[in-house]
C-alpha atoms as a PDB file:
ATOM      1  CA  UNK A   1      11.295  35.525  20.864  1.00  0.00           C
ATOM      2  CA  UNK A   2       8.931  34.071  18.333  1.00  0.00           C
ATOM      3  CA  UNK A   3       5.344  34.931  18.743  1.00  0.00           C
ATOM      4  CA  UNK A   4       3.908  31.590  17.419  1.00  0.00           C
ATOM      5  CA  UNK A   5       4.339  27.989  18.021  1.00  0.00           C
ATOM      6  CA  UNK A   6       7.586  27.547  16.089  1.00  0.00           C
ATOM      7  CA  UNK A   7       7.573  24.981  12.555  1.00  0.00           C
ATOM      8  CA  UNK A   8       9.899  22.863  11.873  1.00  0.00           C
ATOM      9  CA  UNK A   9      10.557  21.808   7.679  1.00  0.00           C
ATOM     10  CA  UNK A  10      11.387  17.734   7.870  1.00  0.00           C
ATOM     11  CA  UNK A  11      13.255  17.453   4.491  1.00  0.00           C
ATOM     12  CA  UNK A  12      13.625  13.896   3.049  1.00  0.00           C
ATOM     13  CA  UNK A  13      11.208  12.974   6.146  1.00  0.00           C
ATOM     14  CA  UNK A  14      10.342   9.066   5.173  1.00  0.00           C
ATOM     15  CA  UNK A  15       8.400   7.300   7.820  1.00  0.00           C
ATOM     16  CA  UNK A  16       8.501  10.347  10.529  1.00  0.00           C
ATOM     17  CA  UNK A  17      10.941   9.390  13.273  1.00  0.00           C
ATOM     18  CA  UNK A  18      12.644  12.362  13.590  1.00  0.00           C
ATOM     19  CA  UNK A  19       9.885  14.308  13.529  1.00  0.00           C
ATOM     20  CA  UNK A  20       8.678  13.295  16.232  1.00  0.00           C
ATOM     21  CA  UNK A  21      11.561  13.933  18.264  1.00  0.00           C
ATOM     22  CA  UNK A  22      11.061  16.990  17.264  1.00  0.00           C
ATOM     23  CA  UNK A  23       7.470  17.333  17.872  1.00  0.00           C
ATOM     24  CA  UNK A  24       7.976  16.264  21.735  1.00  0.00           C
ATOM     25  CA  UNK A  25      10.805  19.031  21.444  1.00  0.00           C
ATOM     26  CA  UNK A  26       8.054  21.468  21.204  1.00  0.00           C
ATOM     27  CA  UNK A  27       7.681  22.145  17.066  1.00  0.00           C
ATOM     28  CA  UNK A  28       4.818  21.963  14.716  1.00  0.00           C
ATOM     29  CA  UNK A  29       6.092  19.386  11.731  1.00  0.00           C
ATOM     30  CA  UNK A  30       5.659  19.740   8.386  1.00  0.00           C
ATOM     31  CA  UNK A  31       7.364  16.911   6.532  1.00  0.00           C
ATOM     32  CA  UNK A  32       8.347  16.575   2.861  1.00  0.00           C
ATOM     33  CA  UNK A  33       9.329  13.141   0.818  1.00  0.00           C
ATOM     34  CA  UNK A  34       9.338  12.261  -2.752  1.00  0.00           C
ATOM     35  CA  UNK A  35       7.891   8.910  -1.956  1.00  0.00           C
ATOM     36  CA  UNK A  36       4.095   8.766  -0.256  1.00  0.00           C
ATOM     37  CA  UNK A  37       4.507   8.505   3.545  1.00  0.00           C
ATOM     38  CA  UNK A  38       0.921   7.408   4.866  1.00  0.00           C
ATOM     39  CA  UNK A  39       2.527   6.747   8.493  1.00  0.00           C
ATOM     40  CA  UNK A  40       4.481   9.915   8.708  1.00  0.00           C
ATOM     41  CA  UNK A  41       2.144  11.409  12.048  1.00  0.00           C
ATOM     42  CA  UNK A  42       2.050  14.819  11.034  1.00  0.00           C
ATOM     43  CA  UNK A  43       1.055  17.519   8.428  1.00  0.00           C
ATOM     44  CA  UNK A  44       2.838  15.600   5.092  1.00  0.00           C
ATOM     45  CA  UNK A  45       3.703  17.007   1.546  1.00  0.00           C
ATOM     46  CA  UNK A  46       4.483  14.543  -1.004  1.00  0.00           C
ATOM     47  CA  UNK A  47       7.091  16.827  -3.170  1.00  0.00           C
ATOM     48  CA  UNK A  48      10.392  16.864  -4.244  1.00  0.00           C
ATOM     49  CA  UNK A  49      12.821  18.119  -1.247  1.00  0.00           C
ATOM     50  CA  UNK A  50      15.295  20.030  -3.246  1.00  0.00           C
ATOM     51  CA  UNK A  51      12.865  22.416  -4.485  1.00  0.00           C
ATOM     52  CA  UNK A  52      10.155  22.471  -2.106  1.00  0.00           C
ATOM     53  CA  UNK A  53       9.579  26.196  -0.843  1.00  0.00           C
ATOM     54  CA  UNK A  54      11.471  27.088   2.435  1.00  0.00           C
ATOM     55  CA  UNK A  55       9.189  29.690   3.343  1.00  0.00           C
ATOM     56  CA  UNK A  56       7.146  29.961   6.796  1.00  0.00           C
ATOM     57  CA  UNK A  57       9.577  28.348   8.599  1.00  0.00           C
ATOM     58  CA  UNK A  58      11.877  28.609  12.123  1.00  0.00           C
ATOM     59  CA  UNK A  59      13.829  25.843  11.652  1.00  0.00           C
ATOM     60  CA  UNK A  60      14.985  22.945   9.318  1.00  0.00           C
ATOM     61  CA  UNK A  61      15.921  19.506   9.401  1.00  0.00           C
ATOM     62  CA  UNK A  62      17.093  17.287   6.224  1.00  0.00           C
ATOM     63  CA  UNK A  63      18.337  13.351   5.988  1.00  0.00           C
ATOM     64  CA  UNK A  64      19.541  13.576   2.331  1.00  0.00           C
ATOM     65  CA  UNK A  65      19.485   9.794   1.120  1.00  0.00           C
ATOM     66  CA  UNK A  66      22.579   8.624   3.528  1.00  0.00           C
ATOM     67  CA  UNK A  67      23.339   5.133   0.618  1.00  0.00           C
ATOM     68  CA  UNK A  68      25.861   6.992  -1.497  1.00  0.00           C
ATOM     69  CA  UNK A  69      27.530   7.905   1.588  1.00  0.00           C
ATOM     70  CA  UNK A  70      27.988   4.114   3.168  1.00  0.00           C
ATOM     71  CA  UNK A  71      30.760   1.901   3.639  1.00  0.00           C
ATOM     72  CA  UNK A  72      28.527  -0.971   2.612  1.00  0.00           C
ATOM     73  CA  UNK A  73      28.627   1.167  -0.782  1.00  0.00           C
ATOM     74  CA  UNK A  74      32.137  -0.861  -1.014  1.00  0.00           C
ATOM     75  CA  UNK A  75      30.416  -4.298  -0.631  1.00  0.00           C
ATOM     76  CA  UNK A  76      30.918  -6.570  -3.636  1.00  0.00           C
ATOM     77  CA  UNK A  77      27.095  -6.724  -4.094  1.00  0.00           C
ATOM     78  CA  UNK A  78      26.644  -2.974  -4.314  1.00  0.00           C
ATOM     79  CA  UNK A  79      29.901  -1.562  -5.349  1.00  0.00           C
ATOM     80  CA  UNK A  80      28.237  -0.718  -9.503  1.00  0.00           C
ATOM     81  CA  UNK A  81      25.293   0.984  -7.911  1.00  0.00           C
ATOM     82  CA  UNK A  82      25.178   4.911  -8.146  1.00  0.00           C
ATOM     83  CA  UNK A  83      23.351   6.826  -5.773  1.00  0.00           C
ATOM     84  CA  UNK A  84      22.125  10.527  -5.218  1.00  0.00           C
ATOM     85  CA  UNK A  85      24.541  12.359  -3.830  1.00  0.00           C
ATOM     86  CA  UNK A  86      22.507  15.543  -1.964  1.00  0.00           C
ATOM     87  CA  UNK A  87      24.191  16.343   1.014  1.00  0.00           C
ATOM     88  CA  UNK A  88      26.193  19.576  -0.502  1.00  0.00           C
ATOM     89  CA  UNK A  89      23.388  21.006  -2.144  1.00  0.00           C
ATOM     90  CA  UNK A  90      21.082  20.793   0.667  1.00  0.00           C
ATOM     91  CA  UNK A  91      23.345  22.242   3.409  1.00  0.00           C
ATOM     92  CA  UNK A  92      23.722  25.120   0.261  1.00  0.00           C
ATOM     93  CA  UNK A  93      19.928  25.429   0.218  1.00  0.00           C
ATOM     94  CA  UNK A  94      19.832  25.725   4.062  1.00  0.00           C
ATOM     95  CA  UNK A  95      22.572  27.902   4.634  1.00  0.00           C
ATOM     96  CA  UNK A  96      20.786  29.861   1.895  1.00  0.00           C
ATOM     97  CA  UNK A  97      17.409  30.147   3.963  1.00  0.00           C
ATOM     98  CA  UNK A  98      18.783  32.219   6.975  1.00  0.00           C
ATOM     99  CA  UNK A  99      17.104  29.566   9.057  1.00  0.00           C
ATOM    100  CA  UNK A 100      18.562  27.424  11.891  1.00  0.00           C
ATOM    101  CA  UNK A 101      19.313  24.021  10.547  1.00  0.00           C
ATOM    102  CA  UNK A 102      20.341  20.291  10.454  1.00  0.00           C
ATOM    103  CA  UNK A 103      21.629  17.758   8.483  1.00  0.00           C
ATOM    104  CA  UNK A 104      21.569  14.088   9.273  1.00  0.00           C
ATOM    105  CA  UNK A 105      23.436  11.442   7.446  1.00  0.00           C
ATOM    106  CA  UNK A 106      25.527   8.346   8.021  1.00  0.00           C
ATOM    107  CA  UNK A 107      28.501   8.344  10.002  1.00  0.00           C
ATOM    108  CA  UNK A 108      31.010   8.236   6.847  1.00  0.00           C
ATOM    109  CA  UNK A 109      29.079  11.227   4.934  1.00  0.00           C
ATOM    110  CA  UNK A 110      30.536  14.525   4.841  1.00  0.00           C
ATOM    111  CA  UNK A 111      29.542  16.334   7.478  1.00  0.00           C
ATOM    112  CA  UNK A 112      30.520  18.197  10.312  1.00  0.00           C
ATOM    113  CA  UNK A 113      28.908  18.317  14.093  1.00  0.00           C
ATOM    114  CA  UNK A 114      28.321  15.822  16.847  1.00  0.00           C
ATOM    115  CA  UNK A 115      26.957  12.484  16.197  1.00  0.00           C
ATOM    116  CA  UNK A 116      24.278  10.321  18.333  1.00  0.00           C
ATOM    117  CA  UNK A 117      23.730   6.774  19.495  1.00  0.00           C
ATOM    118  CA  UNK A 118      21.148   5.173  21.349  1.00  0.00           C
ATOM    119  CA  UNK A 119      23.087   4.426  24.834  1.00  0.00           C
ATOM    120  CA  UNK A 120      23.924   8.114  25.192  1.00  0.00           C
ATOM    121  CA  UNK A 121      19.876   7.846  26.166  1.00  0.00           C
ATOM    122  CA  UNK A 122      19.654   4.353  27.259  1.00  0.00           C
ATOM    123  CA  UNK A 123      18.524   2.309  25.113  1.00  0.00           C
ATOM    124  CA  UNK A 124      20.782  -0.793  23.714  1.00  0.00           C
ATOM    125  CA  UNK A 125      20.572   0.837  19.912  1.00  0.00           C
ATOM    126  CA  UNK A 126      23.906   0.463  19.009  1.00  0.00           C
ATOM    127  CA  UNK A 127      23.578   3.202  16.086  1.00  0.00           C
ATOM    128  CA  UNK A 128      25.748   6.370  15.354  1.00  0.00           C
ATOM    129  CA  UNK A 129      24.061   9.087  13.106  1.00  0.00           C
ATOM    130  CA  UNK A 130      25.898  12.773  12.590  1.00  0.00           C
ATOM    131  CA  UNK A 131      24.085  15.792  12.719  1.00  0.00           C
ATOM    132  CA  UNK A 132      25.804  18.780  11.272  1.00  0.00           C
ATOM    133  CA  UNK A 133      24.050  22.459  12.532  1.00  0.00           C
ATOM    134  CA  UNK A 134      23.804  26.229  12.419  1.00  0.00           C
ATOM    135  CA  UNK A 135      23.492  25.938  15.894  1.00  0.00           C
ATOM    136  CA  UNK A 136      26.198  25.208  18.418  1.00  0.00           C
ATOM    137  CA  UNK A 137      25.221  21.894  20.612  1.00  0.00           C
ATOM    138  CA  UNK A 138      27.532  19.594  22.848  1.00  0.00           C
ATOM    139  CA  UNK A 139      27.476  15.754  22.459  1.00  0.00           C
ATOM    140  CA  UNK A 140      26.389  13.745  24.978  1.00  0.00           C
ATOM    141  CA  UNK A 141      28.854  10.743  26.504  1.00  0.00           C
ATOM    142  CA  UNK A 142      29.283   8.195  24.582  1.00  0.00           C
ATOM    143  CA  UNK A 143      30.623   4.675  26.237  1.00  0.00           C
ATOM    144  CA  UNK A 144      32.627   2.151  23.734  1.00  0.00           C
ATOM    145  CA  UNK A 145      31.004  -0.850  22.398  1.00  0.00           C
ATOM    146  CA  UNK A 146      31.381  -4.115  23.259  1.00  0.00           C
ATOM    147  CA  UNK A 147      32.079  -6.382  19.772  1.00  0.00           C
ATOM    148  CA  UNK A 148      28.451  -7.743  18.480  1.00  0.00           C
ATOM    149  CA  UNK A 149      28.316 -10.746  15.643  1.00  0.00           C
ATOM    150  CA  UNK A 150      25.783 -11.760  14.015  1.00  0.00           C
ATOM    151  CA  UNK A 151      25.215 -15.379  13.419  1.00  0.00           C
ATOM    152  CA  UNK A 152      25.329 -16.184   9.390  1.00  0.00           C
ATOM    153  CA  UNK A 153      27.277 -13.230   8.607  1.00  0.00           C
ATOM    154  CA  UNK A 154      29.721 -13.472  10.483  1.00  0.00           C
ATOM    155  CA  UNK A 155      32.379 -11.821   9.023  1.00  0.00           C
ATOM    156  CA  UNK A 156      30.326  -8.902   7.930  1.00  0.00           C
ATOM    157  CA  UNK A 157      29.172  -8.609  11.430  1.00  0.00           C
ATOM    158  CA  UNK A 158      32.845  -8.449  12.660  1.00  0.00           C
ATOM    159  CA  UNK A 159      33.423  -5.266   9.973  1.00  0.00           C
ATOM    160  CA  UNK A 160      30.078  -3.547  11.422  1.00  0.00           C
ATOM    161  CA  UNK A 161      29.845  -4.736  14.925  1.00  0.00           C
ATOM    162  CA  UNK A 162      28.575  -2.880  17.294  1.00  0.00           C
ATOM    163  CA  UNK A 163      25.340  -0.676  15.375  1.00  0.00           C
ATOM    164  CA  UNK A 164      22.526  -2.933  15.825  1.00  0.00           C
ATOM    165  CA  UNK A 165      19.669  -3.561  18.420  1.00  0.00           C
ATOM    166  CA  UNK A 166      21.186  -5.620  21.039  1.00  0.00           C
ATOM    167  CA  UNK A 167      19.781  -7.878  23.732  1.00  0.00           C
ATOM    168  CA  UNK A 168      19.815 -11.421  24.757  1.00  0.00           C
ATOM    169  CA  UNK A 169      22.965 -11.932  22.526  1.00  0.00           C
ATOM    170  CA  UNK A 170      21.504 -11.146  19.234  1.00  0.00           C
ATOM    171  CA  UNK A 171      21.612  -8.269  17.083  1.00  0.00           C
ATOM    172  CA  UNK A 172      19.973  -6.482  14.382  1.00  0.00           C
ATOM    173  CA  UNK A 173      21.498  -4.210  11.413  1.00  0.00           C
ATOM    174  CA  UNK A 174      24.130  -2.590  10.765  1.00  0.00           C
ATOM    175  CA  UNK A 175      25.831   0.960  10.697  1.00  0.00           C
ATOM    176  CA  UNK A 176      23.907   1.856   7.737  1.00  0.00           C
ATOM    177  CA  UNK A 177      20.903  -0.018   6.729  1.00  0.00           C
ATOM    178  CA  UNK A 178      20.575  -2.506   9.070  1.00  0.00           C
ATOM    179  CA  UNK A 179      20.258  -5.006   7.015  1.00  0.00           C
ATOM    180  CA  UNK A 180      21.728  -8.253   8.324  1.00  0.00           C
ATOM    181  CA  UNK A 181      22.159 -11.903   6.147  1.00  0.00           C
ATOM    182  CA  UNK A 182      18.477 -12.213   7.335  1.00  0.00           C
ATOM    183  CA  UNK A 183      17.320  -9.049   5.320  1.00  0.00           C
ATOM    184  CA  UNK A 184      16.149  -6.102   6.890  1.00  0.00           C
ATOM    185  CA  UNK A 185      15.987  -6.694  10.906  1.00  0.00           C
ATOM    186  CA  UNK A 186      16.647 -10.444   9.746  1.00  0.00           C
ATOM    187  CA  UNK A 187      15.561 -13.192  11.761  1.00  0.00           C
ATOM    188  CA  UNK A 188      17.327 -12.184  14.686  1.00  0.00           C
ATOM    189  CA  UNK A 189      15.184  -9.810  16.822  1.00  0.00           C
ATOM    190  CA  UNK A 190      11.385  -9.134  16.214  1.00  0.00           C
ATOM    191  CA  UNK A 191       9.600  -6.262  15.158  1.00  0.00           C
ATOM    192  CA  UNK A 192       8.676  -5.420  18.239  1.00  0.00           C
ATOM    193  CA  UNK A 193      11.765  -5.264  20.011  1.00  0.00           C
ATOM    194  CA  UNK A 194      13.044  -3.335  16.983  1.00  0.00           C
ATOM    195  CA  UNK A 195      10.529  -0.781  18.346  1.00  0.00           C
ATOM    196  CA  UNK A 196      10.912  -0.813  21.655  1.00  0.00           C
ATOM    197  CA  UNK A 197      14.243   0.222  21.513  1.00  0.00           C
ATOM    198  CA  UNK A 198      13.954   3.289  18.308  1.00  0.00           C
ATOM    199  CA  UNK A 199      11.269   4.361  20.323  1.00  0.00           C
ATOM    200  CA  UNK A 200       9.042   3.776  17.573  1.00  0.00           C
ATOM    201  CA  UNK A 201       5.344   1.946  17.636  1.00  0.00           C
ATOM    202  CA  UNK A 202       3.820   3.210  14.111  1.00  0.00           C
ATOM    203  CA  UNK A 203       6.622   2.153  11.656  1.00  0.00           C
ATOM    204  CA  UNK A 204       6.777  -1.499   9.422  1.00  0.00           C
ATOM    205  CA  UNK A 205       9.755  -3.057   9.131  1.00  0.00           C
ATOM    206  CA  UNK A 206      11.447  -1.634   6.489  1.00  0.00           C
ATOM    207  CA  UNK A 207      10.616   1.716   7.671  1.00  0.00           C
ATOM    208  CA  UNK A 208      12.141   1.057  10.939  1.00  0.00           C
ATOM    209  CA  UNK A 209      15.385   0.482   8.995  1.00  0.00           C
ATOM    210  CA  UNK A 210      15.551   3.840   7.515  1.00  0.00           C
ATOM    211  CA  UNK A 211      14.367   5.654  10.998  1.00  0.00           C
ATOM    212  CA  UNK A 212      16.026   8.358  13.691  1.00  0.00           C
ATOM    213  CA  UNK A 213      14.938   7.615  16.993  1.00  0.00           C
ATOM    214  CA  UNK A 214      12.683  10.343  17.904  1.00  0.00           C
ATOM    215  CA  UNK A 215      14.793  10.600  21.186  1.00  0.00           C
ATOM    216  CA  UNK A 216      17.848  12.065  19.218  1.00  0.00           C
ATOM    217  CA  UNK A 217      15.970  14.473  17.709  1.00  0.00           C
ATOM    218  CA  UNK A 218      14.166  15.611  20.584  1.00  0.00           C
ATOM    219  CA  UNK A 219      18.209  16.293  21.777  1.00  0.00           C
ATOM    220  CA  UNK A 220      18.708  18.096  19.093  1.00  0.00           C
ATOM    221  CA  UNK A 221      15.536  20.380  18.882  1.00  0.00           C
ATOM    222  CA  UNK A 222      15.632  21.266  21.870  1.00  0.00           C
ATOM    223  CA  UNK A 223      19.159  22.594  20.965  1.00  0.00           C
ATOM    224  CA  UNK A 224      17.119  24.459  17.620  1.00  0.00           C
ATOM    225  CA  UNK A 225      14.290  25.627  20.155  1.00  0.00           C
ATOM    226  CA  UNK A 226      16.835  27.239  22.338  1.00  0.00           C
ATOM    227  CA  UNK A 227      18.830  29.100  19.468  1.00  0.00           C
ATOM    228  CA  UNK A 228      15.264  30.659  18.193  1.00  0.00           C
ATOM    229  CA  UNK A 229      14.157  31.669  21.781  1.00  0.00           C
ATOM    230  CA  UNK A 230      11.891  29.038  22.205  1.00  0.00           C
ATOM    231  CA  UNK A 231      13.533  26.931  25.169  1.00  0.00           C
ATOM    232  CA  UNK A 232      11.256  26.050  28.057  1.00  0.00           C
END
């Protein structure tokens, strides 16, 4: 049983939605990006996440840059572009630390464990993201999808259906960035509702399209607070 209010390392952290899953999970956050973050909510580091020190920790959780690992990599547009590719050495790093641990990424990236999507909690995200962990967790029910398009990209939206924000027959994004003919959370649902249904009220636009709804995380630490003895 850990004596202390148990931290939690948010590797590759951008704009702080998972962190704050994790926070209502019951962990002190400490995130880490290369780029400045002046929404992330907690305790930030500005600092390169491959190297930053691992130290003082109970638990870890990393979202390695998820582009290199997309189908829309394949696109005609974006087929020349090359991308980091982290995901192996950071699971090495963390299996390294001795730490309990998770890895987030795209559905299509190399990794193992459950994955998440926004009606397992009830929200109309239509949004799959796979965690890979040290620590053993179930996954939640998952119901299919009902086909979404998107109107001016319509064949794209036939390819990617069903991982957007839905509701009052629109959508917004796709599996990956979101993006949609309109740009990022296009024309076709407000920033608002974009929030409503991550769960997020602190994040722009383009930081919404990058985010983890805090509610999967809190799923999953609670998971990471059990395995260190922490569990309510």
């Amino acid at each position: 049983m850990i004596g202390h209010k148990p931290r939690l390392l948010d590797l590759f952290c951008g704009a702080g939605g998972a962190a704050m899953g994790y926070h209502r999970a019951g962990f002190d956050v400490v995130g880490v990006d290369i780029e400045s973050q002046s929404r992330y909510p907690f305790e930030f580091h500005q600092a390169d996440a491959m190297t930053y020190s691992l130290d003082g920790f109970d638990a870890i959780h990393a979202s390695p840059p998820c582009q290199g690992y997309s189908r829309l990599r394949h696109l005609p547009w974006l087929k020349d572009r090359v991308y980091p590719m982290l995901i192996e050495p950071t699971r090495e790093r963390l299996i390294a630390s001795g730490l309990p641990w998770v890895i987030e990424n795209v559905m299509d990236a190399p990794l193992g464990g459950i994955w998440l999507c926004g009606t397992m909690f009830g929200f109309n995200l239509l949004r799959h993201r796979r965690f890979e962990s040290s620590v053993f967790m179930l996954q939640p029910d998952h119901s299919p999808h009902k086909m979404v398009l998107a109107p001016g990209g319509r064949s794209l939206a036939k390819r990617y259906a069903g991982h957007g924000i839905t509701g009052a027959g629109s959508s917004w994004g796709n599996v990956s960035g979101w993006q949609t003919s309109g740009g990022v959370g296009g024309h076709l649902v407000g920033l608002e509702r974009a929030r409503e249904v991550m769960g997020i009220d602190w994040m722009k636009r383009g930081e919404l399209a990058q985010a983890i709804p805090p509610y999967m995380t809190e799923f999953i630490g609670t998971a990471l607070m059990r395995a260190i003895g922490c569990a309510a």
